[in-house]
N, C-alpha and C. Protein backbone atom coordinates (compact mmCIF):
# COMPACT_ATOMS: atom_id res chain seq x y z
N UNK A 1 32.91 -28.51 -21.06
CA UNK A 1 32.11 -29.58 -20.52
C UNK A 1 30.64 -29.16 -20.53
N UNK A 2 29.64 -30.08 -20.84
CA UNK A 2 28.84 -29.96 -20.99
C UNK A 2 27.40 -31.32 -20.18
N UNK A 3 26.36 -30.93 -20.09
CA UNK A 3 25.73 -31.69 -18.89
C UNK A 3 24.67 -31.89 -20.63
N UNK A 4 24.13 -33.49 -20.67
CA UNK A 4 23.27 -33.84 -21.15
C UNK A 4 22.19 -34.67 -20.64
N UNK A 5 21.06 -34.28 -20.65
CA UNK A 5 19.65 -34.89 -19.66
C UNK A 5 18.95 -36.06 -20.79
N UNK A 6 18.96 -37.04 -20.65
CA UNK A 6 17.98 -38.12 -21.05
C UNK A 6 16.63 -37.68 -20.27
N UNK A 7 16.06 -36.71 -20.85
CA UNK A 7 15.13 -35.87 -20.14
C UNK A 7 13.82 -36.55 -20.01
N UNK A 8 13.42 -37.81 -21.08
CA UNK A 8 12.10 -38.27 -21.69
C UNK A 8 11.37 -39.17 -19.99
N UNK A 9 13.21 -40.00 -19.34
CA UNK A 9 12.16 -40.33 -17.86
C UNK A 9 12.74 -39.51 -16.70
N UNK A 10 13.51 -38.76 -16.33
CA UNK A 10 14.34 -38.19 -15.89
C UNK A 10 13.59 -37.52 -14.89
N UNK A 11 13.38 -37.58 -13.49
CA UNK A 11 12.31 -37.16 -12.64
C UNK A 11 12.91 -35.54 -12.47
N UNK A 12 11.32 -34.80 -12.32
CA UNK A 12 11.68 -33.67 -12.20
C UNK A 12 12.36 -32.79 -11.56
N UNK A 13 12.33 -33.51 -10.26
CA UNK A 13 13.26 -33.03 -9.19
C UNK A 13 14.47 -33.29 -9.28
N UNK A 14 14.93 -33.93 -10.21
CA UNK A 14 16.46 -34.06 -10.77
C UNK A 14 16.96 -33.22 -11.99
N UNK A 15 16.03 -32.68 -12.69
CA UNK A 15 15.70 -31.78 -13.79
C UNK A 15 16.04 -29.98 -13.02
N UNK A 16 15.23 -30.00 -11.59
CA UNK A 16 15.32 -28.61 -11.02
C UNK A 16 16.33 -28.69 -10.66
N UNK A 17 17.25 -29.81 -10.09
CA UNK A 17 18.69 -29.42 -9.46
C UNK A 17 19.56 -29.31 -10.50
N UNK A 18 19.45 -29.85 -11.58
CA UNK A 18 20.18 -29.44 -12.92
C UNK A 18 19.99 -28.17 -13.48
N UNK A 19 18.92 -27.38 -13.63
CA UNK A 19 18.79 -26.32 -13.59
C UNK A 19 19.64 -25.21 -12.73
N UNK A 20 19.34 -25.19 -11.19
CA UNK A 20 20.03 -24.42 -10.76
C UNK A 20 21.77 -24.33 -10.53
N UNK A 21 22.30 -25.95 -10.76
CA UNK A 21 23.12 -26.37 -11.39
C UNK A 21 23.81 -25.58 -11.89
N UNK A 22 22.93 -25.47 -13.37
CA UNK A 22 23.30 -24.56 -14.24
C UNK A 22 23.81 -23.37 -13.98
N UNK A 23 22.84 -22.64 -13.23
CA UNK A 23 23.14 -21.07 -13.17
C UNK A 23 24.08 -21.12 -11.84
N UNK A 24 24.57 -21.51 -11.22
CA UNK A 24 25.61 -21.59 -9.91
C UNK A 24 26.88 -21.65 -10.65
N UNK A 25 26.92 -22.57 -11.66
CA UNK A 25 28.52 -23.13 -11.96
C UNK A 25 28.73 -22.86 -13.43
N UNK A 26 27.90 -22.51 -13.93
CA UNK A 26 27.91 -21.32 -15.35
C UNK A 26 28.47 -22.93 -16.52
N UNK A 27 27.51 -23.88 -16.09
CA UNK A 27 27.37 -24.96 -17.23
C UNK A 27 26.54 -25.05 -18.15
N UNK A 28 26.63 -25.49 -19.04
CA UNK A 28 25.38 -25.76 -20.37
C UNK A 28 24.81 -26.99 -19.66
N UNK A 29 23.06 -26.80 -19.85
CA UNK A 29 22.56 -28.00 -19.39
C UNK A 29 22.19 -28.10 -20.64
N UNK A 30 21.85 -29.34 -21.42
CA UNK A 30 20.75 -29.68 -22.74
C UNK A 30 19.76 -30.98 -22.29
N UNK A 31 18.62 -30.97 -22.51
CA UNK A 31 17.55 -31.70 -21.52
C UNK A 31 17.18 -32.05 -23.24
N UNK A 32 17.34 -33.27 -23.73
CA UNK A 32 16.84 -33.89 -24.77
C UNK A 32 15.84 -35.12 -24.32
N UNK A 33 14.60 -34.62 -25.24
CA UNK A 33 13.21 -35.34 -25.19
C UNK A 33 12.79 -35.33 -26.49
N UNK A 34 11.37 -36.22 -26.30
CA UNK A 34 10.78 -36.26 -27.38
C UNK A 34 9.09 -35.28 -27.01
N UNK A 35 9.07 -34.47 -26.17
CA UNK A 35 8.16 -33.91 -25.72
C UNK A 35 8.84 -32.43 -24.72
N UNK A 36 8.34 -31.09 -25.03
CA UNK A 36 8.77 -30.13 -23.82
C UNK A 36 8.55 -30.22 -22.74
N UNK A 37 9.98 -30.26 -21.97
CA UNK A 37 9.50 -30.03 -20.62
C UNK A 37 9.81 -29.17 -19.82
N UNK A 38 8.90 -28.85 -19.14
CA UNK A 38 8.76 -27.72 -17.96
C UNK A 38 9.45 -27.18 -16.95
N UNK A 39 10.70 -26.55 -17.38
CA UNK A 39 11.60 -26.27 -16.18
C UNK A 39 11.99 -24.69 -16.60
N UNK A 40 12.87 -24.04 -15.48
CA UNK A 40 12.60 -22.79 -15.30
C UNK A 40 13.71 -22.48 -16.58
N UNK A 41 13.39 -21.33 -17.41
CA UNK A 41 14.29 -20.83 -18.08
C UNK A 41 15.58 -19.95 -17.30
N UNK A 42 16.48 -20.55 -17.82
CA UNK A 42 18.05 -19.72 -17.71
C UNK A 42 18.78 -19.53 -19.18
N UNK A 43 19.54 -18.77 -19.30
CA UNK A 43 20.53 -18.98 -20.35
C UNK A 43 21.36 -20.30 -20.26
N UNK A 44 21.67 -20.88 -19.21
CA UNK A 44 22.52 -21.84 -19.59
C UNK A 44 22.14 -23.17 -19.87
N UNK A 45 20.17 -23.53 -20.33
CA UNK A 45 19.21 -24.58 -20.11
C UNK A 45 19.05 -24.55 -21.16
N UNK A 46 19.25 -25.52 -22.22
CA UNK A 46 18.63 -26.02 -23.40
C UNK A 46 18.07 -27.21 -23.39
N UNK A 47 16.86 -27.12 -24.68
CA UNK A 47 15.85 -28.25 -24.78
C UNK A 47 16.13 -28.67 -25.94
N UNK A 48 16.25 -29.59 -26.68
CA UNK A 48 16.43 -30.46 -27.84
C UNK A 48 15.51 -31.46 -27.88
N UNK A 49 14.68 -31.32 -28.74
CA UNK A 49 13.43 -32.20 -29.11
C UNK A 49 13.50 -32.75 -29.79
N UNK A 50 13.34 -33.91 -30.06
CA UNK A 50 13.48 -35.24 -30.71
C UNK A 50 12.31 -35.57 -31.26
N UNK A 51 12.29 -36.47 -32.86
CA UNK A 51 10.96 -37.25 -33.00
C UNK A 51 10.83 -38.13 -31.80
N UNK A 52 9.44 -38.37 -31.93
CA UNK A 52 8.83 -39.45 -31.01
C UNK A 52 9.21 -40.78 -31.75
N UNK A 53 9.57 -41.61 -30.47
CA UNK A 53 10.33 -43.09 -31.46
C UNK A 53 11.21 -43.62 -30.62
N UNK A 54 10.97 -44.97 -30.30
CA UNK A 54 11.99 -45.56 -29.59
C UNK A 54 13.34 -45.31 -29.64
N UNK A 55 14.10 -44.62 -28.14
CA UNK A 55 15.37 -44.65 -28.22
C UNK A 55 15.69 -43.03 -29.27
N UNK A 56 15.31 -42.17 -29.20
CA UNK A 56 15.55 -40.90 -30.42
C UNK A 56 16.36 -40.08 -29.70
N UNK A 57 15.67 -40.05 -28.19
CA UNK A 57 16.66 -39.06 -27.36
C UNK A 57 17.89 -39.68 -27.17
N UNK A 58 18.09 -40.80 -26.71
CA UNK A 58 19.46 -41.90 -26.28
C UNK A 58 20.80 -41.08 -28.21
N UNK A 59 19.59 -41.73 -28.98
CA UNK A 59 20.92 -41.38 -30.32
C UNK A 59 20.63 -39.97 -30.04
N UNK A 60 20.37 -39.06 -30.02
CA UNK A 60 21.03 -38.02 -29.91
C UNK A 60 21.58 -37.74 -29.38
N UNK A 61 21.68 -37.81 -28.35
CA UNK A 61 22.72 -37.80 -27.22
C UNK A 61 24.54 -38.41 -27.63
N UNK A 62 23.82 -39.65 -27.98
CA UNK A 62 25.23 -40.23 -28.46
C UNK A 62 25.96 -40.05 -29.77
N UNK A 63 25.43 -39.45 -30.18
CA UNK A 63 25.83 -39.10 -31.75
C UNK A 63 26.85 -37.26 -31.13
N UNK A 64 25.92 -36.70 -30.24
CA UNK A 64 26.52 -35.58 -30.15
C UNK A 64 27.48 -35.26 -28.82
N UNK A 65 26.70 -36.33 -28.03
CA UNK A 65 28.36 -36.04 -26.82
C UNK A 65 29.22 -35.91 -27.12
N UNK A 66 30.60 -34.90 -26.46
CA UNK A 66 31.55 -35.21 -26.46
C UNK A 66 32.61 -35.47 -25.16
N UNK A 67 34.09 -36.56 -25.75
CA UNK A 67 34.75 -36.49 -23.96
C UNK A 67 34.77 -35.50 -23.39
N UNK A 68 34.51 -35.87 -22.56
CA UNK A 68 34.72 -34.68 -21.10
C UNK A 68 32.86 -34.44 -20.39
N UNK A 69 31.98 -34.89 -21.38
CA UNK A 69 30.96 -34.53 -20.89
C UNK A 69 30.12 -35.41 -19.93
N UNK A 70 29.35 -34.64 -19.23
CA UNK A 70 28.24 -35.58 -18.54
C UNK A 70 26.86 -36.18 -18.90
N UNK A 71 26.30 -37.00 -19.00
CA UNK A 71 25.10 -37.63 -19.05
C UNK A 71 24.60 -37.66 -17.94
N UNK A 72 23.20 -37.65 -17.79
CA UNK A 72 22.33 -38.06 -16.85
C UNK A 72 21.37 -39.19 -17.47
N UNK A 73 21.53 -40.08 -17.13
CA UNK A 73 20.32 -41.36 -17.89
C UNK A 73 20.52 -42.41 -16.81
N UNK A 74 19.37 -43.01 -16.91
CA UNK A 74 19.09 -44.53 -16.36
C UNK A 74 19.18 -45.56 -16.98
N UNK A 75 19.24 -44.97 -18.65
CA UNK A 75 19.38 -45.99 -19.29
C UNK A 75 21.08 -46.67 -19.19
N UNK A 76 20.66 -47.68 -19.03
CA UNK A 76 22.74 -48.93 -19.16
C UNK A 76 23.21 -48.37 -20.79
N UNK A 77 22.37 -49.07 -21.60
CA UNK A 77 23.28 -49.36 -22.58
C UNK A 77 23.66 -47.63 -23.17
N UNK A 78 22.63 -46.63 -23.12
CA UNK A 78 23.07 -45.27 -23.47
C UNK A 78 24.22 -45.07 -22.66
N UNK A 79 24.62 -45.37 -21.32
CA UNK A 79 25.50 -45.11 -20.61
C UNK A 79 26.96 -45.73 -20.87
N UNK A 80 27.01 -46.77 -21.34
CA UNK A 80 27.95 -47.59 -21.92
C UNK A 80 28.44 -46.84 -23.65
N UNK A 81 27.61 -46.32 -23.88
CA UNK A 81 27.66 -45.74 -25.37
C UNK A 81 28.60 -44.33 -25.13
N UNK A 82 28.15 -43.27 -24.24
CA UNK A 82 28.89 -42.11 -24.02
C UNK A 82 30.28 -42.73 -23.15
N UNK A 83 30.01 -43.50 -22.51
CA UNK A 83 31.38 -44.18 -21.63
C UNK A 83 32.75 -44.23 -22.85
N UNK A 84 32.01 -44.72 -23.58
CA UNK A 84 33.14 -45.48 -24.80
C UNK A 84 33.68 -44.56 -25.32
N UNK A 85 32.97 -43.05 -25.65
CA UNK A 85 32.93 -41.68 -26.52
C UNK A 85 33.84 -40.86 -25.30
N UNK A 86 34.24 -41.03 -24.07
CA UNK A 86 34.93 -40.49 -23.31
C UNK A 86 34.65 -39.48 -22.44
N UNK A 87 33.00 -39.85 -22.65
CA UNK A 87 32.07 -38.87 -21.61
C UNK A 87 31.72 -39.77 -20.13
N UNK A 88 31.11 -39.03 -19.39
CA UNK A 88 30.63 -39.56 -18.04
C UNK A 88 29.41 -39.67 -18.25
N UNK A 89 28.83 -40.86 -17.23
CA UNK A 89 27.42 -41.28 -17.15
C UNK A 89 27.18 -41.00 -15.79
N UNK A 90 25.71 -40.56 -15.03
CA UNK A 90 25.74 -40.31 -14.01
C UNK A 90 23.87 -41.19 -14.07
N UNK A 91 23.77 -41.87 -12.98
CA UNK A 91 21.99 -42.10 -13.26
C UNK A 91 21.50 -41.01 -12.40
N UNK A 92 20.05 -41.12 -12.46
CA UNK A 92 19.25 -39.80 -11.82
C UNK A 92 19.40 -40.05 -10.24
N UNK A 93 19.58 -41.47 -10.05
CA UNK A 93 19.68 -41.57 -8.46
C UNK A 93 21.37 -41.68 -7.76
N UNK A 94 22.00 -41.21 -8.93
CA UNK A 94 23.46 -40.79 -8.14
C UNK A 94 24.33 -41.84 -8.01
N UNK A 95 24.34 -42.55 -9.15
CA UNK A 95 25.14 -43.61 -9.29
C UNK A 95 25.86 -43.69 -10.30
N UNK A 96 27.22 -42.93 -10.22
CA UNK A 96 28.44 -43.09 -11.08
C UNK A 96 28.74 -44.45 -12.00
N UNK A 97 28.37 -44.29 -13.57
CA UNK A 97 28.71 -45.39 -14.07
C UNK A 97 29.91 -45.36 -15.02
N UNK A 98 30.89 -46.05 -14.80
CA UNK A 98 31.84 -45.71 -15.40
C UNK A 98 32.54 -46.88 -16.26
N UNK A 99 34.22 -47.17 -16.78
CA UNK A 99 34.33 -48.47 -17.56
C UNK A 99 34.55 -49.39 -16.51
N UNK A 100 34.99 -49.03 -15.21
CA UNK A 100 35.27 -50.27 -13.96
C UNK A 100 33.45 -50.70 -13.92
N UNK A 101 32.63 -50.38 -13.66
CA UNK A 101 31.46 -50.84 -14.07
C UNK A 101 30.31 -51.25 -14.67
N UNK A 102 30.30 -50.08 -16.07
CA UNK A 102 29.53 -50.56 -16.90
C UNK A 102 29.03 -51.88 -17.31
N UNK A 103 30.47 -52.89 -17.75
CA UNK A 103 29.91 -54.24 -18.16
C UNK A 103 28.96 -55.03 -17.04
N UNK A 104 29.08 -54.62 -15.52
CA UNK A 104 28.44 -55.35 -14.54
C UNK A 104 26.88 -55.04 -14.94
N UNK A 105 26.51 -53.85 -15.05
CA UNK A 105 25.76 -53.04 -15.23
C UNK A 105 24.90 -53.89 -16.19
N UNK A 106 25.54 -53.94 -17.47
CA UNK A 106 24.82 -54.52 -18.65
C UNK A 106 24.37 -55.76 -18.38
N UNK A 107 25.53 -56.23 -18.27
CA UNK A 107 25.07 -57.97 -17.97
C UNK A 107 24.16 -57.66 -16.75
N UNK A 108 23.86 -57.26 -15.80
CA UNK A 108 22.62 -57.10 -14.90
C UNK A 108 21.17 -56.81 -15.63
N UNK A 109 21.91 -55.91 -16.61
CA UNK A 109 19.89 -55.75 -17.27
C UNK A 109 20.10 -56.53 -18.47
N UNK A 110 20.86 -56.78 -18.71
CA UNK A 110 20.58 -58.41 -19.88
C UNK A 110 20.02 -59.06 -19.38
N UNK A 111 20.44 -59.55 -18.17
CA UNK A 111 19.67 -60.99 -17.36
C UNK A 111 18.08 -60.17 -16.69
N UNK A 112 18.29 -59.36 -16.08
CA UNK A 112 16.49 -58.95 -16.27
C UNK A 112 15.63 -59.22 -16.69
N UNK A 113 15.86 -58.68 -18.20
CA UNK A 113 15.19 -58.58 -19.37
C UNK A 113 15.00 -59.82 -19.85
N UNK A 114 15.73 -60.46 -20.01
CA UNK A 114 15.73 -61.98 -20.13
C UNK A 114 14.06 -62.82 -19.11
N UNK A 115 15.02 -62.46 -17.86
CA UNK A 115 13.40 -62.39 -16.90
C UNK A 115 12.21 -62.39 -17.20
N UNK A 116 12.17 -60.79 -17.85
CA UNK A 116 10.93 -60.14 -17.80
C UNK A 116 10.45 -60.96 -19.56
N UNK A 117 11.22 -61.25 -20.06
CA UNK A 117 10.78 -62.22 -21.61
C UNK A 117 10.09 -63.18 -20.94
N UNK A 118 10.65 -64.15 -20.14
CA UNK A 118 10.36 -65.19 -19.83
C UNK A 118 8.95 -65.51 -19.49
N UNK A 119 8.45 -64.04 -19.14
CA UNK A 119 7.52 -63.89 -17.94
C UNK A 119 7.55 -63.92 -16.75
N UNK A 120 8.79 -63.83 -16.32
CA UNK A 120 8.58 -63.29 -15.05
C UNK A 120 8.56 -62.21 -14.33
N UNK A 121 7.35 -62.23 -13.29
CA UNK A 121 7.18 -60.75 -12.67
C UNK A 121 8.09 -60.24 -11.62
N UNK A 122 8.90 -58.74 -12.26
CA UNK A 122 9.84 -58.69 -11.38
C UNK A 122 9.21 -57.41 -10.54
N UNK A 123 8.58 -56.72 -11.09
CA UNK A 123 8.09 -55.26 -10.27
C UNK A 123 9.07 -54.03 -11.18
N UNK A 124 8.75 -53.31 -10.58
CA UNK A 124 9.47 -52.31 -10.94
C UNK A 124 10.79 -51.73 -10.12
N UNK A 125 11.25 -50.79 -10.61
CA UNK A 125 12.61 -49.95 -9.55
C UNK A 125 11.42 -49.32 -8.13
N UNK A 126 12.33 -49.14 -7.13
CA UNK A 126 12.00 -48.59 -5.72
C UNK A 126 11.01 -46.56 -6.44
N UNK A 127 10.66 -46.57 -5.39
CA UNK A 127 10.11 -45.09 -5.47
C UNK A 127 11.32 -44.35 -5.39
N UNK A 128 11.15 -43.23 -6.55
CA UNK A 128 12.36 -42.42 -5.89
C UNK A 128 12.26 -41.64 -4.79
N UNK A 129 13.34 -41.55 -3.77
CA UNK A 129 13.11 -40.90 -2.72
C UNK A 129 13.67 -39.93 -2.70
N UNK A 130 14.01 -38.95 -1.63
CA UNK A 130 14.71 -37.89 -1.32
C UNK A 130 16.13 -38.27 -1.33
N UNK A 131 16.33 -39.76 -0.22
CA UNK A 131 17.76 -40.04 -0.25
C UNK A 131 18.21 -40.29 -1.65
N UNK A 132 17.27 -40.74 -2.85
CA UNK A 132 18.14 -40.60 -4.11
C UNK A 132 18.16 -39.56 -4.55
N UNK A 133 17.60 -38.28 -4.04
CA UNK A 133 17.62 -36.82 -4.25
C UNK A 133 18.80 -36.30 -4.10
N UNK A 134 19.12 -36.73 -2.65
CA UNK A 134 20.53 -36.30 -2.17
C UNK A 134 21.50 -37.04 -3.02
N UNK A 135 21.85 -38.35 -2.95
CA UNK A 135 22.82 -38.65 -3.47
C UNK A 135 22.86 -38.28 -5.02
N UNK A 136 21.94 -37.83 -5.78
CA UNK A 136 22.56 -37.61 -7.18
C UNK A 136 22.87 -36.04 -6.82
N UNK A 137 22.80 -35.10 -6.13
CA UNK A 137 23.01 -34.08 -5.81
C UNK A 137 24.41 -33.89 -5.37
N UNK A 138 24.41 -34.93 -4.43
CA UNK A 138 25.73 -34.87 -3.77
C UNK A 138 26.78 -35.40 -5.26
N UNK A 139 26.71 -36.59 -5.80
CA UNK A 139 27.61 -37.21 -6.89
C UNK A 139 27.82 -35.82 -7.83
N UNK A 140 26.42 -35.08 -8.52
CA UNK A 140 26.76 -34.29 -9.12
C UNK A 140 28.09 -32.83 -8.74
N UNK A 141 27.78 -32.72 -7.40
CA UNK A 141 28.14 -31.81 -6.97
C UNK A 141 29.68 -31.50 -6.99
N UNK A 142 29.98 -33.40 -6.71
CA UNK A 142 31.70 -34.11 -6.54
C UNK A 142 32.21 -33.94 -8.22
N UNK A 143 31.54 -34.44 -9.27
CA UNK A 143 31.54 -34.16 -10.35
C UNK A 143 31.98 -32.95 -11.04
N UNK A 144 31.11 -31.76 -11.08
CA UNK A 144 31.39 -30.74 -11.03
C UNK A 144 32.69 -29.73 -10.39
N UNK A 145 32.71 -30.09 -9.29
CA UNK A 145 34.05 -29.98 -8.25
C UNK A 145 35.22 -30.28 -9.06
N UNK A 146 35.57 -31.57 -9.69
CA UNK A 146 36.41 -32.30 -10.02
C UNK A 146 36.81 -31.76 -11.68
N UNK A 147 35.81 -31.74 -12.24
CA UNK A 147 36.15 -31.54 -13.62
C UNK A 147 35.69 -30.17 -14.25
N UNK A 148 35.33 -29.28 -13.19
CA UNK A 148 34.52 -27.32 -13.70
C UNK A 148 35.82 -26.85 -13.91
């Protein structure tokens, strides 16, 4: 099993708990971007750099997951993509996406987006907070537990 980071929006403080992650439970992390980013070296932390280009990190990811593994992304439809491949999706704020949910998921940011075509102003997602600190900490933690 293996942990893959949609690293390009992936807040950092979700990046450091994946890190130490790493070295506690003796997992491969791989943090795929289209730019390096700044987190502490371990042996068990890899970076995979991508051209710059819409969506480069998402296909890599999905081209190379395999079942059994984890994702970290916010993105739906990347999450629906490793779902199908027999991997787990986890978002950065600790929300298990799986096949009992995915399609809700999609059809939620279909109709968004739709929205945001239309012109309408929706705002953005909440600030991330600590409590989404904890809970992707805690989800990861149940995760790990379950399938190390």
């Amino acid at each position: 099993m293996q942990i893959w980071v949609d690293a390009d929006a992936c807040p950092k403080v979700i990046r450091d708990i994946l890190v130490r992650a790493a070295a506690r439970r003796s997992v491969t992390v791989t943090l795929v971007a289209n730019a390096p980013m700044p987190v502490r070296r371990t042996p068990n932390v890899k970076q995979v750099r991508v051209p710059s280009g819409f969506d480069q990190a998402d296909r890599h990811i999905a081209q190379t997951v395999a079942a059994g593994d984890l994702v970290i992304t916010a993105d739906v439809p990347l999450a629906a993509e490793v779902i199908e491949r027999g991997a787990s999706a986890l978002t950065p704020r600790g929300q298990m996406l799986t096949r009992d949910n995915i399609g809700e998921r999609l059809t939620m940011r279909d109709a968004m987006q739709d929205l945001r075509d239309a012109g309408v102003e929706l705002g953005g997602p909440p600030t991330f907070s600590a409590r989404d600190r904890q809970d992707f900490a805690n989800a990861l933690d149940r995760f790990l537990t379950a399938n190390g």
